[in-house]
Protein backbone atom coordinates (compact mmCIF):
# COMPACT_ATOMS: atom_id res chain seq x y z
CA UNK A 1 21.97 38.92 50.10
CA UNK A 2 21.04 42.48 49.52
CA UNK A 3 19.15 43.38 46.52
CA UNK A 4 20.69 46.19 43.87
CA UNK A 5 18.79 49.09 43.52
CA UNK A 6 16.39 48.97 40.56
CA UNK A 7 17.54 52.10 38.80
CA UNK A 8 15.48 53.69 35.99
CA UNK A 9 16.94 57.23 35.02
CA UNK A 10 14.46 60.15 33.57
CA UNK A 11 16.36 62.51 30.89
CA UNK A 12 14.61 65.57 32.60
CA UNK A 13 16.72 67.01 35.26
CA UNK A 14 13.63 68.65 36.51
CA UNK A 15 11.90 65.67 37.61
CA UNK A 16 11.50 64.55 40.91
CA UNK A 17 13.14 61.95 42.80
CA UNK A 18 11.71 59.00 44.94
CA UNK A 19 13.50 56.42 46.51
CA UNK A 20 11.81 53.67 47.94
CA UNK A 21 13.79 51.60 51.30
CA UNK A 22 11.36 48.25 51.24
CA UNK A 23 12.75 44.91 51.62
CA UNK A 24 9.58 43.19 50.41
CA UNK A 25 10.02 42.69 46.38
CA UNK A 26 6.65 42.74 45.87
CA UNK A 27 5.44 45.69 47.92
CA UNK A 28 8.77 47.43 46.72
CA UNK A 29 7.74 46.78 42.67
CA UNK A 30 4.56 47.78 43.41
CA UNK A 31 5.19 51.10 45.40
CA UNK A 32 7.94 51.98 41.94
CA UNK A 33 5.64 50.80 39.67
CA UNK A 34 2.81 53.16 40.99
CA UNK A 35 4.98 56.62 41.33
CA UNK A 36 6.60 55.95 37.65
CA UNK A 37 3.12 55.84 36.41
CA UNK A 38 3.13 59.07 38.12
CA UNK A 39 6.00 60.47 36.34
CA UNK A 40 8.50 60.58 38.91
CA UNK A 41 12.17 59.11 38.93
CA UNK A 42 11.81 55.95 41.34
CA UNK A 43 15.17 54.09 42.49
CA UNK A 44 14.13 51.30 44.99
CA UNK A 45 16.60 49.54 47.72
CA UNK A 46 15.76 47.01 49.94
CA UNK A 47 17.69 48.03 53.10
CA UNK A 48 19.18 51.24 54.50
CA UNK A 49 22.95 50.54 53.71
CA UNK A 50 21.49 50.72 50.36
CA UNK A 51 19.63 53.82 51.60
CA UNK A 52 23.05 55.25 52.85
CA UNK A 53 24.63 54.67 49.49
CA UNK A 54 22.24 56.04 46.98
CA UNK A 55 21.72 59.57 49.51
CA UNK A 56 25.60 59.91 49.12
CA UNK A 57 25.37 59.85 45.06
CA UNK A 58 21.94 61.64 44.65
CA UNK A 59 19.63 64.31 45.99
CA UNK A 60 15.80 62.60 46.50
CA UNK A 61 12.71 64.77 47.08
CA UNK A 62 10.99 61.57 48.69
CA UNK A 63 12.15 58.86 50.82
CA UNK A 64 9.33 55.70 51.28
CA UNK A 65 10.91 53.66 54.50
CA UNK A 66 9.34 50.48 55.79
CA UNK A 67 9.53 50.47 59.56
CA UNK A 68 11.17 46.79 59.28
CA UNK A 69 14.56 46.70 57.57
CA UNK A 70 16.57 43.92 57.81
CA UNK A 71 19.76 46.18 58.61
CA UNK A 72 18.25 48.91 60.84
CA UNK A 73 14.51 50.02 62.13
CA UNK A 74 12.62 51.91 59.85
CA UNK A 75 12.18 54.80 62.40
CA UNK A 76 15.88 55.46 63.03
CA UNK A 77 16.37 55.63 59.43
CA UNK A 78 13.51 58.17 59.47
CA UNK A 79 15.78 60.04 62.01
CA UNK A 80 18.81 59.95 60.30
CA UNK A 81 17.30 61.47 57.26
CA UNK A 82 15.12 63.65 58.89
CA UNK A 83 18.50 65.38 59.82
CA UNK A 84 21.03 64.84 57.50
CA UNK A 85 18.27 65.52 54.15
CA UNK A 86 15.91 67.81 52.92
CA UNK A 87 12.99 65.07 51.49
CA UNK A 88 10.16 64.57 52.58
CA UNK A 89 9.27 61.13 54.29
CA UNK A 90 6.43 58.69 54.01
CA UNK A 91 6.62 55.53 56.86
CA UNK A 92 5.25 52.46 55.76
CA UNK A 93 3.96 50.61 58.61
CA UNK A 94 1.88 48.15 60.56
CA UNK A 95 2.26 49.54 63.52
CA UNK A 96 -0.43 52.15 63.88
CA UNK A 97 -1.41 52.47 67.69
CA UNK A 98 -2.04 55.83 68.31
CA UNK A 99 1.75 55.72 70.59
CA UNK A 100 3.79 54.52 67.85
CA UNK A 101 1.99 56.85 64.86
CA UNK A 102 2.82 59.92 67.79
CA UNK A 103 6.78 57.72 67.96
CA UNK A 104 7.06 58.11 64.15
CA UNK A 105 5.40 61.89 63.35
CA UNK A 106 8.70 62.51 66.28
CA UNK A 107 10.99 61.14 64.22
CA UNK A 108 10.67 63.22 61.44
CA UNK A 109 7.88 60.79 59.26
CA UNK A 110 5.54 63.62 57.63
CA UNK A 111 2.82 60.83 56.27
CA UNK A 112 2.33 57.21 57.51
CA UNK A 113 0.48 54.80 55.85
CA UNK A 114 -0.30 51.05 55.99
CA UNK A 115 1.36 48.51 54.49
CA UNK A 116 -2.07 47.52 53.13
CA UNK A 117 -2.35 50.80 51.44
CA UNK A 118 -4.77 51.37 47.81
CA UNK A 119 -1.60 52.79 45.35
CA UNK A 120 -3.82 55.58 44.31
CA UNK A 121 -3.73 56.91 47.97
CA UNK A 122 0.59 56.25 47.55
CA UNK A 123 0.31 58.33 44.52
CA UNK A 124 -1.82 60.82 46.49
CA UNK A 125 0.38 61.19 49.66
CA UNK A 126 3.46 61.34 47.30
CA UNK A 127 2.55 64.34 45.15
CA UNK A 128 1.21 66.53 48.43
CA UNK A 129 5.03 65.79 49.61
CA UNK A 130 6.07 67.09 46.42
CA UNK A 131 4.02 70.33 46.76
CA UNK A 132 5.67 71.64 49.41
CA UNK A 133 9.08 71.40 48.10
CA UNK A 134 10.87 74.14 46.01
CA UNK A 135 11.16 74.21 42.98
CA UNK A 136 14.26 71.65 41.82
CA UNK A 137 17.58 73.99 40.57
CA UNK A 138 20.03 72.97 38.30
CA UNK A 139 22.68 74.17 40.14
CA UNK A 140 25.05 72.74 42.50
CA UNK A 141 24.24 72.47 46.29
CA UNK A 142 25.28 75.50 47.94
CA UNK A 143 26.58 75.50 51.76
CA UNK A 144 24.14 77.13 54.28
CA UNK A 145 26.31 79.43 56.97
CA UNK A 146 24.88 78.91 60.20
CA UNK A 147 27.09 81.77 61.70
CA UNK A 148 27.87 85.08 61.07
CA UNK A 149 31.06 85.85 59.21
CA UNK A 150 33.18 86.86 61.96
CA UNK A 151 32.22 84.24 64.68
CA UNK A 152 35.06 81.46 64.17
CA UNK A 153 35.33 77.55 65.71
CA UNK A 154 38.52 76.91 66.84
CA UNK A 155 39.66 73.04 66.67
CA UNK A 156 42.50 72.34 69.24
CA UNK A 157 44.06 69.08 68.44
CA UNK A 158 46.64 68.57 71.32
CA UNK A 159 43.81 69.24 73.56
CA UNK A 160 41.35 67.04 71.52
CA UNK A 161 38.67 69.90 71.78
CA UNK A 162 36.56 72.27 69.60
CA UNK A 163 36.06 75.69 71.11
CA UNK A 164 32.84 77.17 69.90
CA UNK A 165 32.54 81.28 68.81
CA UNK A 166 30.73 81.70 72.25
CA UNK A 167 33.89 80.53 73.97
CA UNK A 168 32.38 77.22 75.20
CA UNK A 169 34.92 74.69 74.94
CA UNK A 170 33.69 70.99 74.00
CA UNK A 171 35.80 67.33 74.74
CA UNK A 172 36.53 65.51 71.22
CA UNK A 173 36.52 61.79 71.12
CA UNK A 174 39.41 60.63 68.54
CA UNK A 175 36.70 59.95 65.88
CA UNK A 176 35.42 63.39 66.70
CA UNK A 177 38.31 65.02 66.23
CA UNK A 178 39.75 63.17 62.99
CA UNK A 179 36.25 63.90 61.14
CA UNK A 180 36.41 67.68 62.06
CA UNK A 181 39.81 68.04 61.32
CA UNK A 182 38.98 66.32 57.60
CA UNK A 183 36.40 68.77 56.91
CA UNK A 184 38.78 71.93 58.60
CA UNK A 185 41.21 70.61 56.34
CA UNK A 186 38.99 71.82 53.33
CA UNK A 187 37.26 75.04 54.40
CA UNK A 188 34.40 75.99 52.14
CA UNK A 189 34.14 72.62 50.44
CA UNK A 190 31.80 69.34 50.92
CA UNK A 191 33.74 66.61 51.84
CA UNK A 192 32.66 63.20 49.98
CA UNK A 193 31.55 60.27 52.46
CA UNK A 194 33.66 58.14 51.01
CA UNK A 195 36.73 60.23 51.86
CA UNK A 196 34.89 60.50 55.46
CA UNK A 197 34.91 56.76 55.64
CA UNK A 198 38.13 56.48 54.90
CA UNK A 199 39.45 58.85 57.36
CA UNK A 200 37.97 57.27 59.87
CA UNK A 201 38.84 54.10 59.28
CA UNK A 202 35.26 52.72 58.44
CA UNK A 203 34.37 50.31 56.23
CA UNK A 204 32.16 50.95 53.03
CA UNK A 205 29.60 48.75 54.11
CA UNK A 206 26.23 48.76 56.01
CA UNK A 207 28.07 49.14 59.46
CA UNK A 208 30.55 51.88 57.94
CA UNK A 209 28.04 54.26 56.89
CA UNK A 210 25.60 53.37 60.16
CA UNK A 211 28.41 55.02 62.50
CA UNK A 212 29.58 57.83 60.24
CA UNK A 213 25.94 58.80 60.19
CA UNK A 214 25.66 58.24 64.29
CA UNK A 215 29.12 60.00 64.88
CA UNK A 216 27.19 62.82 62.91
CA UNK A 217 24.31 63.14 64.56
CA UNK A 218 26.14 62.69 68.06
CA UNK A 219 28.56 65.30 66.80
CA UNK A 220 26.40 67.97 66.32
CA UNK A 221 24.44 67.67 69.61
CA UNK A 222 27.28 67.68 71.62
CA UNK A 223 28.74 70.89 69.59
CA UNK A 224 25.68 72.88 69.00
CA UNK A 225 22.89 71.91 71.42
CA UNK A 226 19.56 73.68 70.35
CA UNK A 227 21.39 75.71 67.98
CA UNK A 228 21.73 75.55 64.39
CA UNK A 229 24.84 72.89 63.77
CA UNK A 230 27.55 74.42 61.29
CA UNK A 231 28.05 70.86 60.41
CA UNK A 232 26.23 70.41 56.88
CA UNK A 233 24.92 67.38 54.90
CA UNK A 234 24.86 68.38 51.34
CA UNK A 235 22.52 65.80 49.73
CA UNK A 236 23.92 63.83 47.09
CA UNK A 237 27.71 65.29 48.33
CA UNK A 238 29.05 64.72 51.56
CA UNK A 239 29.14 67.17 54.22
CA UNK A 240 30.85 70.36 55.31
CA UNK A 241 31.59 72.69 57.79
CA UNK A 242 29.89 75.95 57.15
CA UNK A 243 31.54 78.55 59.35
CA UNK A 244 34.85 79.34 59.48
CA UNK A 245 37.05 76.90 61.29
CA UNK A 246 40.68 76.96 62.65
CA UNK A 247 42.13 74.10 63.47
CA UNK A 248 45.81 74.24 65.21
């Protein structure tokens, strides 16, 4: 049975957020205990559906994954994150050959550190994270624009394709098309993953938010390639598209 996230809220808007994915109860009360000591706001989850639900609700400055989850490995979590956040990310892991530290740095880990670890070196990785972040804002997420005002995306649904603003036209799968057309549906606003989810016909579960997050990250290779993706995850939100977008 999955465990509820341990949630203990700070009154200051200002501080900042860690959430710990660890399915050991012990480790996991330890790593919380240690980083409240520290002052920060600590929710801890013991798998990464639980990881998927409290990103959709919440905006973390720090994510602490164990490599072994019992839902999903640690370093495809890392991934997902890596792209569809803006914290920072500390592996916890047992696996530290010099090939599989190089395997994690690549997917998007910035610290890794042994399960074994001393908590004052945990509080010490945690607040270098922190110092490289901006400053926190009390404002509400704003959308990045990846494109220049006047180059459009043009979603064709009879022909189940997205034509980019370089002309390149790009084959939709039904999914593909059906979560495009939900965020064309409302330009210039995030669209809640829960709406997503529904949409697609996913359930809100562990395997739900797995392949909304994989038809994501598929989506915006095949779309964008090396270039910047128009396709946005606002943390805590949902995501939008950030260029303008006809669909017909």
């Amino acid at each position: 049975m999955q465990t509820p996230p341990c949630r203990i809220r700070s009154a200051n808007v200002n501080t900042r957020k860690v959430l710990v994915i660890e399915p050991d109860k012990a480790l996991r009360e330890v790593m919380g205990n240690c980083l409240r000591s520290r002052e920060y706001e600590v929710i801890e989850t013991s798998s990464a559906l639980g990881c998927f639900k409290e990103i959709s609700d919440e905006v973390y400055d720090l994510a602490i994954v164990d490599i072994d989850l019992p839902d999903q490995d640690g370093l495809v979590l890392v991934s997902s994150l890596r792209k569809d956040s803006i914290c920072r990310l500390l592996l916890v892991s047992d696996r530290l050959s010099l090939a599989e530290r190089l395997k994690a740095y690549e997917a998007g880990a910035d610290v890794i550190m042994p399960r074994q670890f001393d908590p004052r070196e945990l509080a010490a990785a945690a607040a270098g994270l922190m110092q490289r972040l901006a400053p926190r804002s009390n404002g509400s997420a704003a959308i990045p624009n990846s494109s220049p005002p006047d180059c459009g995306w043009e979603l064709i649904r009879a022909g189940m394709s997205l034509v980019t603003p370089f002309g390149e036209s790009v084959s939709l799968t039904r999914k593909e098309l059906a979560f495009l057309e939900g965020l064309a549906m409302k330009p210039g606003s995030v669209v809640s993953r829960e709406y997503l989810l529904d949409l697609l016909h996913y359930e809100k579960d562990k395997s739900g938010y797995v392949s909304l997050n994989a038809l994501v990250y598929r989506l915006r290779r095949k779309i964008s390639g090396e270039r910047e993706s128009p396709i946005k995850t606002i943390p805590g939100a949902g995501y939008a598209f950030s260029a303008s977008i006809l669909a017909r």
